[in-house]
Protein backbone atom coordinates (compact mmCIF):
# COMPACT_ATOMS: atom_id res chain seq x y z
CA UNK A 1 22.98 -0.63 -24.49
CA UNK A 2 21.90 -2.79 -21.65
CA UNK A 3 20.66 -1.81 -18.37
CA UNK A 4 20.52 -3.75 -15.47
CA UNK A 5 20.35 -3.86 -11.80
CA UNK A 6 23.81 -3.38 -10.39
CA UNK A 7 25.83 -5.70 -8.12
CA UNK A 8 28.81 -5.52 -5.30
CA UNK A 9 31.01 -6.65 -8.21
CA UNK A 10 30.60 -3.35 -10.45
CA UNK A 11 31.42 -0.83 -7.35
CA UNK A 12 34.86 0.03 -9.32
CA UNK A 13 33.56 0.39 -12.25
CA UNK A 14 30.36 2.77 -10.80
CA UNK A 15 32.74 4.49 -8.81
CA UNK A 16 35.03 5.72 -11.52
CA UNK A 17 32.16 6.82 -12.82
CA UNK A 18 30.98 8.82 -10.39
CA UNK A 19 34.62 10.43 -9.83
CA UNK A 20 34.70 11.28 -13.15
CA UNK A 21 31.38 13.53 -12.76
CA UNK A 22 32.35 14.73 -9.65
CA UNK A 23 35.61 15.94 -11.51
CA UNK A 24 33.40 17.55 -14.24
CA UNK A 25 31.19 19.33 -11.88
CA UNK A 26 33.53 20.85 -10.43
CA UNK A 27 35.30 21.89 -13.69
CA UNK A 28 31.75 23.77 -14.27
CA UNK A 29 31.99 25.50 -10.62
CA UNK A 30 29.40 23.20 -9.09
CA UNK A 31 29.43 22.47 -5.61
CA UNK A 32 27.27 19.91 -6.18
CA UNK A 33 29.10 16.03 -4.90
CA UNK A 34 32.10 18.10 -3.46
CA UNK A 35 31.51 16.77 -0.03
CA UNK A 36 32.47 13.64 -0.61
CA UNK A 37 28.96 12.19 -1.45
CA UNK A 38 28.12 10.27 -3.12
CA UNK A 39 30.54 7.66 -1.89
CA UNK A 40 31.33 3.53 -1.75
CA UNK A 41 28.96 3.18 1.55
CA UNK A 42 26.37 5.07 -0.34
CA UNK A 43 26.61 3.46 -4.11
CA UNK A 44 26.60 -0.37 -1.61
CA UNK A 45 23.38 0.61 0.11
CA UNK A 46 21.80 1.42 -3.43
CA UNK A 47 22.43 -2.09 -4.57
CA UNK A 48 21.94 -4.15 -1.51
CA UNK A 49 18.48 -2.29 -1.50
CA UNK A 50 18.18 -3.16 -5.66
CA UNK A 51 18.13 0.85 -6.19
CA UNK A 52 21.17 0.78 -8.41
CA UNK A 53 21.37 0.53 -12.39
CA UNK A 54 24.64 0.33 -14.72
CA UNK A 55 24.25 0.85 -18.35
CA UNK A 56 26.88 -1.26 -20.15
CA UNK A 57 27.59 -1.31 -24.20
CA UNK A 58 29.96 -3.81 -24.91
CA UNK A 59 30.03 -4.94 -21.59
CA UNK A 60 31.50 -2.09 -19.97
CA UNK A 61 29.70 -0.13 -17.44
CA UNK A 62 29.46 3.31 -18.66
CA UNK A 63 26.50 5.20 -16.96
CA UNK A 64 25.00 4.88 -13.44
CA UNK A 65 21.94 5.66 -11.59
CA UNK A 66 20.03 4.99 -8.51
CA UNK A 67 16.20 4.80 -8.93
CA UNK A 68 13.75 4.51 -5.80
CA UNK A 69 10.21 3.73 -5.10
CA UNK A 70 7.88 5.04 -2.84
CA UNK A 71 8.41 8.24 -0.56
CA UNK A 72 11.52 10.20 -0.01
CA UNK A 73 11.39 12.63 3.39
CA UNK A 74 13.51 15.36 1.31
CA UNK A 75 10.28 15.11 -0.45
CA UNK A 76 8.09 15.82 1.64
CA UNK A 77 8.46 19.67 1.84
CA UNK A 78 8.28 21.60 -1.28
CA UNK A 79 8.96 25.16 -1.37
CA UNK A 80 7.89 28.08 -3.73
CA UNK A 81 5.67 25.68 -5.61
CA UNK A 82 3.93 21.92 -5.29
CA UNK A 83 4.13 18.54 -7.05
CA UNK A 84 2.11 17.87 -9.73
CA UNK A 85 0.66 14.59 -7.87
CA UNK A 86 1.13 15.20 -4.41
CA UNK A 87 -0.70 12.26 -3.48
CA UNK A 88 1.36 9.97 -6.05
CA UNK A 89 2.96 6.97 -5.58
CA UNK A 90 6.46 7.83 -6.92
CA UNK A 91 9.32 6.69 -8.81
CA UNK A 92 12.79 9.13 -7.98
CA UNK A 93 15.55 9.32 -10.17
CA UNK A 94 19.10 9.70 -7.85
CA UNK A 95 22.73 9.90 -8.60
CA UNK A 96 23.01 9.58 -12.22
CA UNK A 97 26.39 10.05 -14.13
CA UNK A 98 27.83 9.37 -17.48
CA UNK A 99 31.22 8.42 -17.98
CA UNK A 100 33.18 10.93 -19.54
CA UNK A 101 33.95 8.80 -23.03
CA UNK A 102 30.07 8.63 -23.52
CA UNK A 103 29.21 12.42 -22.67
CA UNK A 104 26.90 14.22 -25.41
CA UNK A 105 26.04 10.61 -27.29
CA UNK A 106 22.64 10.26 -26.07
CA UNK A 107 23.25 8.36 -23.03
CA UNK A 108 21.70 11.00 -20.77
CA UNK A 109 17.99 10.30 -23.17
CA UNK A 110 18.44 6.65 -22.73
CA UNK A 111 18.74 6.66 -18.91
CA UNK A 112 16.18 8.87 -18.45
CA UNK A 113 13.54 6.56 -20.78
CA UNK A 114 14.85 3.35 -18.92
CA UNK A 115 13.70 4.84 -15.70
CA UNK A 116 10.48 5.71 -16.63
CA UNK A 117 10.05 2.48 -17.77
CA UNK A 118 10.80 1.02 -14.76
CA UNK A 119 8.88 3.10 -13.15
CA UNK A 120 6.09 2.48 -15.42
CA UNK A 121 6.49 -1.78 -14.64
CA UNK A 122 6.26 -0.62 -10.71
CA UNK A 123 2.87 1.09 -11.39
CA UNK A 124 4.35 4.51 -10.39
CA UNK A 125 2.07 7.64 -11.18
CA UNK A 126 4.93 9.66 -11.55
CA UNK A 127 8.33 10.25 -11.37
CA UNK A 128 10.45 12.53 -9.84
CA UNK A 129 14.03 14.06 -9.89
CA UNK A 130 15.93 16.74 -8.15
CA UNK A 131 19.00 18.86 -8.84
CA UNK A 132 21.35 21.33 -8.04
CA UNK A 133 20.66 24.87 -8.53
CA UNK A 134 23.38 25.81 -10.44
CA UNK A 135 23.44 22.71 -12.88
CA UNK A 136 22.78 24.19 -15.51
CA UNK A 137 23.19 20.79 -18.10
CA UNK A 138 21.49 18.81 -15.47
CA UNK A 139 18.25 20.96 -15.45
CA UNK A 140 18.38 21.46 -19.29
CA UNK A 141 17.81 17.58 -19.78
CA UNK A 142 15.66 17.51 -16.86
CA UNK A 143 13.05 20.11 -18.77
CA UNK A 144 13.97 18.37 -22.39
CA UNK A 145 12.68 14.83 -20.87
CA UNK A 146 9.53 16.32 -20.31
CA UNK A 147 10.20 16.92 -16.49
CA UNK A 148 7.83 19.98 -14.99
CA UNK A 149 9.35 22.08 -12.62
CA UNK A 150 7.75 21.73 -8.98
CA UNK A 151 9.61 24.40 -6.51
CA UNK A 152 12.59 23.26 -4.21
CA UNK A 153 13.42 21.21 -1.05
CA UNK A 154 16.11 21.57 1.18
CA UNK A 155 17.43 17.92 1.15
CA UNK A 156 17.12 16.31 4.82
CA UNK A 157 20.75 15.21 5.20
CA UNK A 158 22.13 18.61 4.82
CA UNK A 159 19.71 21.40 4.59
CA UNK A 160 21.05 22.14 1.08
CA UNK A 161 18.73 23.67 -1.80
CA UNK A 162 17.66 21.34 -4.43
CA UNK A 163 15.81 22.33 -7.67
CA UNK A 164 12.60 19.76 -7.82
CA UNK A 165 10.60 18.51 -10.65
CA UNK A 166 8.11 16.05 -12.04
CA UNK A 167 6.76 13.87 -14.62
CA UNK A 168 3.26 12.19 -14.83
CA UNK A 169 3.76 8.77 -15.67
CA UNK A 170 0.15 7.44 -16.13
């Protein structure tokens, strides 16, 4: 599997992705992406800013995420608990999805070790990822990557409840 930095010229490909898990969410009666995010505008700003990753095998994008450095302002307020290091320069882990063909072959594992090592190369302390309550998959590979749970934040573009955790990197 190779991961690289996306460009404009995979949007179809990412998208499609990202339908596909918005699809299976709701299958599992997740709210979660429902509202139409995330979306084209949003998957373009990840890679003109160099946030955005595909993971191709055979040269077919089949796995997305967007992974950002430094502080995030949903961040900044965490509720019924605190981040391991709160004082950390950070690493966080955003809209990650699998395409459905590649679902339970150890995709999820492999994302999750690629962005640690990028984070890692960036001289992060830590890394961080959030979720929704009731994602129930999500937050089992969240805890099986070695992830602590840190609380919740209410995310700053809509006030909703996200689950919060953390990994110490160095």
């Amino acid at each position: 599997m190779n991961v690289r930095k996306a460009i404009i010229k995979d949007i179809d490909g990412i998208m499609k992705i990202i339908e596909e898990a918005k699809a299976f969410l709701k299958e599992q009666g997740i709210d979660q992406w429902q509202n139409g995010s995330p979306n084209n505008e949003i998957i373009l700003n990840d890679i003109k800013k160099e946030q955005g990753y595909v993971f191709e095998e055979n040269q077919e994008i089949i796995a997305y995420m967007a992974l950002c450095y430094g502080e995030d302002e949903s961040y900044h307020k965490v509720y019924d608990g605190e981040w391991q290091c709160p004082n950390s320069i950070y690493g966080t882990i955003h809209r990650t999805a699998i395409s459905s063909s590649y679902r339970g072959k150890g995709i999820a594992r492999r994302l999750f070790q690629a962005a640690e090592d990028l984070c890692v190369n960036q001289r992060m302390e830590s890394i961080r990822i959030d979720t929704h309550p009731n994602n129930e998959l999500m937050k089992h590979l969240i805890i099986r990557e070695g992830y602590q749970p840190c609380g919740y934040i209410l995310l700053q573009q809509d006030g909703t409840k996200r689950l919060v955790y953390e990994k110490k990197l160095i």
